[in-house]
PDB file of N, CA and C in Angstrom:
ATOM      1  N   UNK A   1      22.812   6.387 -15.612  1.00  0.00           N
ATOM      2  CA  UNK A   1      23.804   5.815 -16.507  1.00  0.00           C
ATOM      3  C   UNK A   1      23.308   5.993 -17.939  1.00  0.00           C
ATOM      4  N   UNK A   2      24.035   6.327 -18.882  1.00  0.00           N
ATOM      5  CA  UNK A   2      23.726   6.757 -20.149  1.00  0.00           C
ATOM      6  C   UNK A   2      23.522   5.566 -20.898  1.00  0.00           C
ATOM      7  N   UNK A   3      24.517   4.580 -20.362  1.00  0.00           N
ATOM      8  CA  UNK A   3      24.681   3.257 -21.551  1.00  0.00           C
ATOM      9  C   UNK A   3      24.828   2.261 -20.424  1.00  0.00           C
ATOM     10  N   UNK A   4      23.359   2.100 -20.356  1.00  0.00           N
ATOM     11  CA  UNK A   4      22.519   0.928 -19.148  1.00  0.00           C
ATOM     12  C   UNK A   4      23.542  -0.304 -19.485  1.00  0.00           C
ATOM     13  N   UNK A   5      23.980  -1.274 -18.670  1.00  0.00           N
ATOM     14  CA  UNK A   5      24.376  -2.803 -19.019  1.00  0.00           C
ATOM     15  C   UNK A   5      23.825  -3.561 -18.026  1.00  0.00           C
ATOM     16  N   UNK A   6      23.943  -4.843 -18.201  1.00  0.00           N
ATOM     17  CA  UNK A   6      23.037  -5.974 -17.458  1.00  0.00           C
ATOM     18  C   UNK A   6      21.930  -6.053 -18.147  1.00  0.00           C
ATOM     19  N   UNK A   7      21.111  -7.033 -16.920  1.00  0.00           N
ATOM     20  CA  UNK A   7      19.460  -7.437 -17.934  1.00  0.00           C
ATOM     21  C   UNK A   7      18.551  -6.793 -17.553  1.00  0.00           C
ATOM     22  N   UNK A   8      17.971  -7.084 -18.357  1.00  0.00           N
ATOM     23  CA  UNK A   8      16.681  -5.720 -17.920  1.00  0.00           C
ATOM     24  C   UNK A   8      15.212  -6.945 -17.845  1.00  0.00           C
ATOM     25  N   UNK A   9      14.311  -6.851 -17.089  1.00  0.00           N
ATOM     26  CA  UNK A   9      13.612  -7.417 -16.256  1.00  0.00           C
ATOM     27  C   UNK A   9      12.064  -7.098 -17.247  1.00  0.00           C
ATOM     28  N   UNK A  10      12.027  -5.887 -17.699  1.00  0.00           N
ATOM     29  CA  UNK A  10      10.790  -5.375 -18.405  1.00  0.00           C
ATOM     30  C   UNK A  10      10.728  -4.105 -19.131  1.00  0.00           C
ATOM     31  N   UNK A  11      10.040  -3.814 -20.543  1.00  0.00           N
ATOM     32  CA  UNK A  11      10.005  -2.717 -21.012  1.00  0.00           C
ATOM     33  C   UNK A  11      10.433  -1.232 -20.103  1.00  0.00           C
ATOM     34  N   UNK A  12      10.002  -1.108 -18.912  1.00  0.00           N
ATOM     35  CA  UNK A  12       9.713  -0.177 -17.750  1.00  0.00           C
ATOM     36  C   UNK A  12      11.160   0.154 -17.883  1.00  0.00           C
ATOM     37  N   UNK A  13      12.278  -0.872 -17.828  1.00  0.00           N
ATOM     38  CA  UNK A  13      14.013  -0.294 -17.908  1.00  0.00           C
ATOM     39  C   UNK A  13      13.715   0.753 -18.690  1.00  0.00           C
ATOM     40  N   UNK A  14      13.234   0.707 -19.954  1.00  0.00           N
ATOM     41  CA  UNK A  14      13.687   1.566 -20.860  1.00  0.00           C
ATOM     42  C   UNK A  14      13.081   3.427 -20.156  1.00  0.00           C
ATOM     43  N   UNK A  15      12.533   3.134 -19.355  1.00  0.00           N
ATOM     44  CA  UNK A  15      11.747   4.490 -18.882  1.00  0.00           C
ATOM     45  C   UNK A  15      12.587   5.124 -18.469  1.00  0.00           C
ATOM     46  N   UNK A  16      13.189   6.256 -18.450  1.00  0.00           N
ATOM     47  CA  UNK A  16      14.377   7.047 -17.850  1.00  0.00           C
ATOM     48  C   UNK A  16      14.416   8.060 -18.084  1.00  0.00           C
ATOM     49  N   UNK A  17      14.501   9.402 -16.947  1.00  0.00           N
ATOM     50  CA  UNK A  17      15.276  11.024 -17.579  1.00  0.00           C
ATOM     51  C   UNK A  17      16.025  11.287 -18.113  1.00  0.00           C
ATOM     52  N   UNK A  18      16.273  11.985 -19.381  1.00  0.00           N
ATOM     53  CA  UNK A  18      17.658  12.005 -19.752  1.00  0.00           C
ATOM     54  C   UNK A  18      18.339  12.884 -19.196  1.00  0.00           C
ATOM     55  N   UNK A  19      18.014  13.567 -18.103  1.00  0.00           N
ATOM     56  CA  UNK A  19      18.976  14.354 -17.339  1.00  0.00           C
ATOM     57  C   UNK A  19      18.027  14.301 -16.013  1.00  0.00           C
ATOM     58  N   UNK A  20      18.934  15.085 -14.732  1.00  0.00           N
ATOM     59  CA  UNK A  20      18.702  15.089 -13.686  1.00  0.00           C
ATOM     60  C   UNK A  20      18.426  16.055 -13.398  1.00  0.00           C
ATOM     61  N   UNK A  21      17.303  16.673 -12.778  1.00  0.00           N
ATOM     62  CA  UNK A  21      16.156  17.939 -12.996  1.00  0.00           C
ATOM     63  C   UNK A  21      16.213  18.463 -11.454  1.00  0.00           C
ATOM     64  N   UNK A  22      16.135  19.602 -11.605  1.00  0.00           N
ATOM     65  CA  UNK A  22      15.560  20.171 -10.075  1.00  0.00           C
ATOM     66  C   UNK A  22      14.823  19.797  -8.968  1.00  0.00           C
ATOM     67  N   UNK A  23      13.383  19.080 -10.139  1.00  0.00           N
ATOM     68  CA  UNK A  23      12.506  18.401 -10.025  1.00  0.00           C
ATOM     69  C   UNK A  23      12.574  17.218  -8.614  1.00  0.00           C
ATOM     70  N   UNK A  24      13.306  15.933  -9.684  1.00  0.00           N
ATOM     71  CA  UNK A  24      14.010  15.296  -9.264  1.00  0.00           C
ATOM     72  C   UNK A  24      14.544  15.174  -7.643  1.00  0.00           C
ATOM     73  N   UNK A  25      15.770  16.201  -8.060  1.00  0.00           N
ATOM     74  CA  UNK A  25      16.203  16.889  -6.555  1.00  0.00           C
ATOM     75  C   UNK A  25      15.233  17.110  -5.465  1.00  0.00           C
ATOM     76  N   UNK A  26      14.406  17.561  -5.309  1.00  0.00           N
ATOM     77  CA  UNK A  26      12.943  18.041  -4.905  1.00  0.00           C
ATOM     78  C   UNK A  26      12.376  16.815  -4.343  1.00  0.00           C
ATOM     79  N   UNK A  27      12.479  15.489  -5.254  1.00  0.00           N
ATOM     80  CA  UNK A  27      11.157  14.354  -4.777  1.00  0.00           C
ATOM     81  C   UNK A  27      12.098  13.822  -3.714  1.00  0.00           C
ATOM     82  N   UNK A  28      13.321  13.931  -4.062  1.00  0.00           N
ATOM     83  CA  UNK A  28      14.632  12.616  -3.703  1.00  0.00           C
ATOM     84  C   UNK A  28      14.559  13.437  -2.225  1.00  0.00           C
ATOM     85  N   UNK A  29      14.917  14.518  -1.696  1.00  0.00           N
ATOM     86  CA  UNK A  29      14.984  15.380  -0.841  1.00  0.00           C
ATOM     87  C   UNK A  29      13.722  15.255   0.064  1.00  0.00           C
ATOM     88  N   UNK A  30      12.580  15.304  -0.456  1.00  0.00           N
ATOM     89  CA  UNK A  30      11.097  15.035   0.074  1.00  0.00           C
ATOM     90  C   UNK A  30      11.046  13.704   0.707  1.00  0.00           C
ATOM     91  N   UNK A  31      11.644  12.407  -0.109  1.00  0.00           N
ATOM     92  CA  UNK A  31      11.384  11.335   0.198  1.00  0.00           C
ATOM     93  C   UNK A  31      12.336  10.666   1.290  1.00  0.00           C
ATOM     94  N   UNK A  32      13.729  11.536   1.062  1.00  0.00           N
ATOM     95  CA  UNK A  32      14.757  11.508   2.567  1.00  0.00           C
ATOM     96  C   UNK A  32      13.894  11.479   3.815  1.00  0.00           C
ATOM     97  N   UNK A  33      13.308  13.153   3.777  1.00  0.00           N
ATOM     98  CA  UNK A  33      12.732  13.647   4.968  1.00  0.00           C
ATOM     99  C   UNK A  33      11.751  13.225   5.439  1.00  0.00           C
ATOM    100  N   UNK A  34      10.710  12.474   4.560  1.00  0.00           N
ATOM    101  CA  UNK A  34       9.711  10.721   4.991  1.00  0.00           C
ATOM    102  C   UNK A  34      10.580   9.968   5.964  1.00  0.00           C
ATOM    103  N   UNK A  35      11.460   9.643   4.975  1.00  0.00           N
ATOM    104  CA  UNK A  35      12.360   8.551   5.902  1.00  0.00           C
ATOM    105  C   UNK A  35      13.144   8.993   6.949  1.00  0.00           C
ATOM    106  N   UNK A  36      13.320   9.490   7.112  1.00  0.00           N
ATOM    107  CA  UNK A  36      14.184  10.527   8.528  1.00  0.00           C
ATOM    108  C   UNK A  36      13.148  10.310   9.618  1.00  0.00           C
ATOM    109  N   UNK A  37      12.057  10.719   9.065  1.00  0.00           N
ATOM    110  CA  UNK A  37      10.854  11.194  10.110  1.00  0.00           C
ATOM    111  C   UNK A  37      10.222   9.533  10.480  1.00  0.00           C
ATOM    112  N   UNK A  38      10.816   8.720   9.470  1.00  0.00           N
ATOM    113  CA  UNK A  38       9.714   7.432  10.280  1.00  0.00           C
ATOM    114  C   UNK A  38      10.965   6.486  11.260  1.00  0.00           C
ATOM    115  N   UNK A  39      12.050   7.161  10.743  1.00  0.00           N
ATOM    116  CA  UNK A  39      12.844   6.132  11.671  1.00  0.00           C
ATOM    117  C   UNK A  39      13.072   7.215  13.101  1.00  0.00           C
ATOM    118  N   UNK A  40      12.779   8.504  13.104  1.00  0.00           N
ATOM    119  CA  UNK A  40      12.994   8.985  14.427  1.00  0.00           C
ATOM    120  C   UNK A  40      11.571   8.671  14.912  1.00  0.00           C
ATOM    121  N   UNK A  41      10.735   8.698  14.375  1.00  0.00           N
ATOM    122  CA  UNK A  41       9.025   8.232  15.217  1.00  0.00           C
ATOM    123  C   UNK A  41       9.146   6.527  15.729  1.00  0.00           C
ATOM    124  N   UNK A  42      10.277   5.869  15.281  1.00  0.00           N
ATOM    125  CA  UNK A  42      10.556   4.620  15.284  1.00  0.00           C
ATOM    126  C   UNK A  42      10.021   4.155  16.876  1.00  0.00           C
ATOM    127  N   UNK A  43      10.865   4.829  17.811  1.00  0.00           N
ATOM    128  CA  UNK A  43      11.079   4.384  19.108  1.00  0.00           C
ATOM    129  C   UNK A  43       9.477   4.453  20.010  1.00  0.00           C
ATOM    130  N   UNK A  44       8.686   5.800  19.472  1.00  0.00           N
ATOM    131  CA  UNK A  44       7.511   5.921  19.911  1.00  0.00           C
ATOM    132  C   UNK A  44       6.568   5.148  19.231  1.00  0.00           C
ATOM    133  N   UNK A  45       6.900   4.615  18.745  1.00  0.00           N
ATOM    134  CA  UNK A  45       5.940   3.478  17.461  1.00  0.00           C
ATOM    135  C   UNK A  45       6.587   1.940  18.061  1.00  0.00           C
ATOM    136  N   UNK A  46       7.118   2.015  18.809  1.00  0.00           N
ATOM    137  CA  UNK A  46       7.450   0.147  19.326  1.00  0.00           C
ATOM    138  C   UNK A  46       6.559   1.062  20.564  1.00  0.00           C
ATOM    139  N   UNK A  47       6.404   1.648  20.970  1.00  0.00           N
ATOM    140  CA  UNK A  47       6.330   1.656  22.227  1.00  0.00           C
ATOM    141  C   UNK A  47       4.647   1.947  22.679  1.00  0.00           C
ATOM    142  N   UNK A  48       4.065   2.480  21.416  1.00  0.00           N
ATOM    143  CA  UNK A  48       2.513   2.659  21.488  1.00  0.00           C
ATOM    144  C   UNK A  48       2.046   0.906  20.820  1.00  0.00           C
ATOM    145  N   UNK A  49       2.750   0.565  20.448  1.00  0.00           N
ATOM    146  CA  UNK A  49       2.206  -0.848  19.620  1.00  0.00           C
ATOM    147  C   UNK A  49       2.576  -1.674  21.298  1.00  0.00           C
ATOM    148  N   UNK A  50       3.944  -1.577  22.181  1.00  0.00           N
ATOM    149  CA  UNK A  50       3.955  -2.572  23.379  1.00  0.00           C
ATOM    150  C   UNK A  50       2.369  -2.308  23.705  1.00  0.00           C
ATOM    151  N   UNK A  51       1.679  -0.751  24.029  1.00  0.00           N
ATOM    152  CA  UNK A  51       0.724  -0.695  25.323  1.00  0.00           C
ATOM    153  C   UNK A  51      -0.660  -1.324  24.347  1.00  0.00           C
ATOM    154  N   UNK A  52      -0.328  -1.416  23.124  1.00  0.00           N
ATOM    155  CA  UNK A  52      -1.219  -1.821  22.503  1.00  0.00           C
ATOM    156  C   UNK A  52      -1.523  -2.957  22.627  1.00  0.00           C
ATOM    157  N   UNK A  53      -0.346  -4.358  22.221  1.00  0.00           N
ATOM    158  CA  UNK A  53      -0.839  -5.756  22.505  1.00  0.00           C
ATOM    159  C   UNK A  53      -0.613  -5.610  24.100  1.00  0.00           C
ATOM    160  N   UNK A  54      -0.425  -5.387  25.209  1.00  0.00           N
ATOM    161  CA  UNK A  54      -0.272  -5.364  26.577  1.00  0.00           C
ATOM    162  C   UNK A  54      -1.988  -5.100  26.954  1.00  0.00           C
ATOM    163  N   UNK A  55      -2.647  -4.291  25.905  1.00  0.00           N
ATOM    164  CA  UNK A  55      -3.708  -4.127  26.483  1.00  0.00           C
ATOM    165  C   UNK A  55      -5.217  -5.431  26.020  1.00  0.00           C
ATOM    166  N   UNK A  56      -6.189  -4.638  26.816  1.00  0.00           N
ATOM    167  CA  UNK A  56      -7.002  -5.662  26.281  1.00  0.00           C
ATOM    168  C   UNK A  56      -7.532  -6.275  25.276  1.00  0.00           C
ATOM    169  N   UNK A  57      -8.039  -7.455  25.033  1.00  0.00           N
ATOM    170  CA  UNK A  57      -8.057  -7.898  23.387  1.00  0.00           C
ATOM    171  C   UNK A  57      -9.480  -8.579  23.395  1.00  0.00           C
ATOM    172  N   UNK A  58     -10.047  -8.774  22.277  1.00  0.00           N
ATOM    173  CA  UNK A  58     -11.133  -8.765  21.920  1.00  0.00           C
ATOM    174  C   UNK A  58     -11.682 -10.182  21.273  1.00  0.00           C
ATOM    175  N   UNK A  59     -12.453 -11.354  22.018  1.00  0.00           N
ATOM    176  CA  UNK A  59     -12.314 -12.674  21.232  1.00  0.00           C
ATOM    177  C   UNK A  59     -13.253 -12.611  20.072  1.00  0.00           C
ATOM    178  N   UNK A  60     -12.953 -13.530  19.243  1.00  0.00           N
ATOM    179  CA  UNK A  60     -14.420 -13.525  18.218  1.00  0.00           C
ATOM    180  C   UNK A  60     -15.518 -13.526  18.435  1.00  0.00           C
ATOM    181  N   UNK A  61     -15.813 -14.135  19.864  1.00  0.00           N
ATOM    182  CA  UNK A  61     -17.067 -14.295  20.262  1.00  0.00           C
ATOM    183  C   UNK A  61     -17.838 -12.836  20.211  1.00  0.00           C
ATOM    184  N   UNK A  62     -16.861 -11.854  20.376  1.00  0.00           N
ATOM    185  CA  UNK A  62     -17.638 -10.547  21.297  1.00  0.00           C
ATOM    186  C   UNK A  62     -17.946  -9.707  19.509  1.00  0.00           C
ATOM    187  N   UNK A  63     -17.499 -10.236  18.494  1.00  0.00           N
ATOM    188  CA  UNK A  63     -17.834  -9.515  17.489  1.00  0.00           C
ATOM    189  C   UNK A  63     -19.924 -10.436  16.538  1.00  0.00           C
ATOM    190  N   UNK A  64     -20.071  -9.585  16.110  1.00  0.00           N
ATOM    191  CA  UNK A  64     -21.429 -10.050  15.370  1.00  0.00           C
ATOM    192  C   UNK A  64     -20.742 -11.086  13.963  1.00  0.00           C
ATOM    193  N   UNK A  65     -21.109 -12.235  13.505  1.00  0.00           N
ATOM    194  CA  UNK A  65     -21.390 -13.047  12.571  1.00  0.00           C
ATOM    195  C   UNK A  65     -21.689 -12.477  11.474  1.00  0.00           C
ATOM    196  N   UNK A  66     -20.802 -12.447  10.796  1.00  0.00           N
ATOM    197  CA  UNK A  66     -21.053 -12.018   9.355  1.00  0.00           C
ATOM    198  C   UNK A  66     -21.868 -13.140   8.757  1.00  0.00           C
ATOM    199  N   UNK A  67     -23.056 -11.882   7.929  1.00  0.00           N
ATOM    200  CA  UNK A  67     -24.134 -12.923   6.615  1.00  0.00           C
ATOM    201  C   UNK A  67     -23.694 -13.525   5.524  1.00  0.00           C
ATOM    202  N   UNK A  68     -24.370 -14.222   4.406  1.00  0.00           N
ATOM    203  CA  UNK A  68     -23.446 -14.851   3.327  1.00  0.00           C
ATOM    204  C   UNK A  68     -23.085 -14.000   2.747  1.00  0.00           C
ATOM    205  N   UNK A  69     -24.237 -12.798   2.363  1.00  0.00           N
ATOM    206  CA  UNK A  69     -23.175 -11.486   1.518  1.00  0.00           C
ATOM    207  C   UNK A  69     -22.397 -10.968   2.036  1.00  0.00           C
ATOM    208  N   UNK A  70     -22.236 -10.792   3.287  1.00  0.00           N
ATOM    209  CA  UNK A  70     -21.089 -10.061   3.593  1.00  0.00           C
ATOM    210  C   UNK A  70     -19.665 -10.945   3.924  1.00  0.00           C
ATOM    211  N   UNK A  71     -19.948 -11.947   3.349  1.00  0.00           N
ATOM    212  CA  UNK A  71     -18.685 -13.111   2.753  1.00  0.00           C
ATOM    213  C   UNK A  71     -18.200 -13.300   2.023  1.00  0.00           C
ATOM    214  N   UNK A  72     -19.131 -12.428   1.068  1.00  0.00           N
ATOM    215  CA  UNK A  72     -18.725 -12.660  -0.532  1.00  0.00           C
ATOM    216  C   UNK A  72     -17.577 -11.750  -0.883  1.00  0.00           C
ATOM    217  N   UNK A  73     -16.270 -12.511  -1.428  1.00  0.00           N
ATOM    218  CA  UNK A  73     -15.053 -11.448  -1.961  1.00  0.00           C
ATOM    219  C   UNK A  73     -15.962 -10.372  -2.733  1.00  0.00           C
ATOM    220  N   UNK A  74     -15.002  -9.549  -2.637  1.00  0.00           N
ATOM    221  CA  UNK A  74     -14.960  -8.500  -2.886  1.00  0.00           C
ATOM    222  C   UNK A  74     -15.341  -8.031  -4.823  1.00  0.00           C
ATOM    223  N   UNK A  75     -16.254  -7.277  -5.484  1.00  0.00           N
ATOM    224  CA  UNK A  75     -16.341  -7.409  -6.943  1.00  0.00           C
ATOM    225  C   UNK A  75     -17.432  -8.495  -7.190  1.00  0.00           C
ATOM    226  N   UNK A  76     -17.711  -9.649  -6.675  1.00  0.00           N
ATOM    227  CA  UNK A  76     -18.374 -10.880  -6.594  1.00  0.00           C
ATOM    228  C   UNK A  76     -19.830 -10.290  -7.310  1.00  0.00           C
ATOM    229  N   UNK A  77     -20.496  -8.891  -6.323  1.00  0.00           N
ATOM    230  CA  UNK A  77     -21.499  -8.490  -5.868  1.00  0.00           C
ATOM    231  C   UNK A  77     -21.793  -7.501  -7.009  1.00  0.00           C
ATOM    232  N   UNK A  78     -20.723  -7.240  -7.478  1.00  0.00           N
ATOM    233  CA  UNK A  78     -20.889  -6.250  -8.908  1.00  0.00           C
ATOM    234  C   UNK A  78     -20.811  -6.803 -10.447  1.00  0.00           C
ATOM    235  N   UNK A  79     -20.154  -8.141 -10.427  1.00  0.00           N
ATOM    236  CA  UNK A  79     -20.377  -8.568 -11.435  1.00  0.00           C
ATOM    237  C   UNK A  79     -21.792  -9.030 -11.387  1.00  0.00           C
ATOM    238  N   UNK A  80     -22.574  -9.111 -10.423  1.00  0.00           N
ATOM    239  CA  UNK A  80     -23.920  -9.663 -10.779  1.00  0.00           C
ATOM    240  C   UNK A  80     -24.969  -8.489 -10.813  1.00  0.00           C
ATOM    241  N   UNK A  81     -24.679  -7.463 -10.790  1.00  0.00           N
ATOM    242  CA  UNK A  81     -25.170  -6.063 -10.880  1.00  0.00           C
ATOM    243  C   UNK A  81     -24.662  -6.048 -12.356  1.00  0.00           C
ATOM    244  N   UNK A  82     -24.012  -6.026 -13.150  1.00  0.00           N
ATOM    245  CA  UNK A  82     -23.635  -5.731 -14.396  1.00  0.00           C
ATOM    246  C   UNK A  82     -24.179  -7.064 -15.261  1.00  0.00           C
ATOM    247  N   UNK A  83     -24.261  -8.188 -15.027  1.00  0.00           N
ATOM    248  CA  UNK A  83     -24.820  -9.340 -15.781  1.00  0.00           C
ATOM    249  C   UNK A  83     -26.320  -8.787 -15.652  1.00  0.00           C
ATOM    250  N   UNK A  84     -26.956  -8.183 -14.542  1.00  0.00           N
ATOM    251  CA  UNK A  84     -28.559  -8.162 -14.466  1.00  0.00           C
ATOM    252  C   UNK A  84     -29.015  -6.863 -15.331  1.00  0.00           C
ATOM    253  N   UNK A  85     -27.943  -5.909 -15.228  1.00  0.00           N
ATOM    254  CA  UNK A  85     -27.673  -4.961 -16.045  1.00  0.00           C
ATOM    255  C   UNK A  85     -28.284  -5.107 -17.743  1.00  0.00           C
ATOM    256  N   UNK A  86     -27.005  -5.900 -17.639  1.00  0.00           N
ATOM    257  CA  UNK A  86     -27.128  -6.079 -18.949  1.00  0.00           C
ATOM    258  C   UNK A  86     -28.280  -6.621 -19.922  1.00  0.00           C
ATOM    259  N   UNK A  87     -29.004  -7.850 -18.963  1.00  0.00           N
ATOM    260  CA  UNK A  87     -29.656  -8.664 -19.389  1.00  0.00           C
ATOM    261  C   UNK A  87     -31.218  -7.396 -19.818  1.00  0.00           C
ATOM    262  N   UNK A  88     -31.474  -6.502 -19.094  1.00  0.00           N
ATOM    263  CA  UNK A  88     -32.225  -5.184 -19.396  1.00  0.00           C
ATOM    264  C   UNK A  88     -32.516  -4.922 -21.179  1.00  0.00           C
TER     265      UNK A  88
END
């Protein structure tokens, strides 16, 4: 649409082609044939996920106990690599 109306949500509205490119054509066409392909894999995808929970399952017990570091979110472990860093 050349002369957008309604509200616009964030700067990002203003981002737009001013025309409609080959390009374009190309991603839109690409991104059909994604979607084509996941809704025909659809039926074999309920049906590997049934034999999946149908099959056997695994309690917590049978996995190893994670240590305190390996509890720690994620980044936690690098900001204290960059404070010790620094302190150098």
């Amino acid at each position: 649409m050349k002369e957008r109306s309604g509200r616009k949500s964030s700067p990002l509205d203003e981002i737009r082609p001013a025309a409609w490119t080959a390009t374009l054509t190309g991603e839109l066409l690409e991104l059909l044939w994604v979607l084509e392909a996941t809704v025909a894999a659809q039926p074999a995808l309920d049906a590997l996920l049934g034999n999946i929970v149908a099959g056997p399952l695994f309690a917590a017990a049978d996995f190893p106990t994670p240590t305190a570091a390996e509890r720690k979110p994620p980044g936690e472990e690098s900001e204290q690599t960059e404070q010790a860093t620094m302190e150098f």
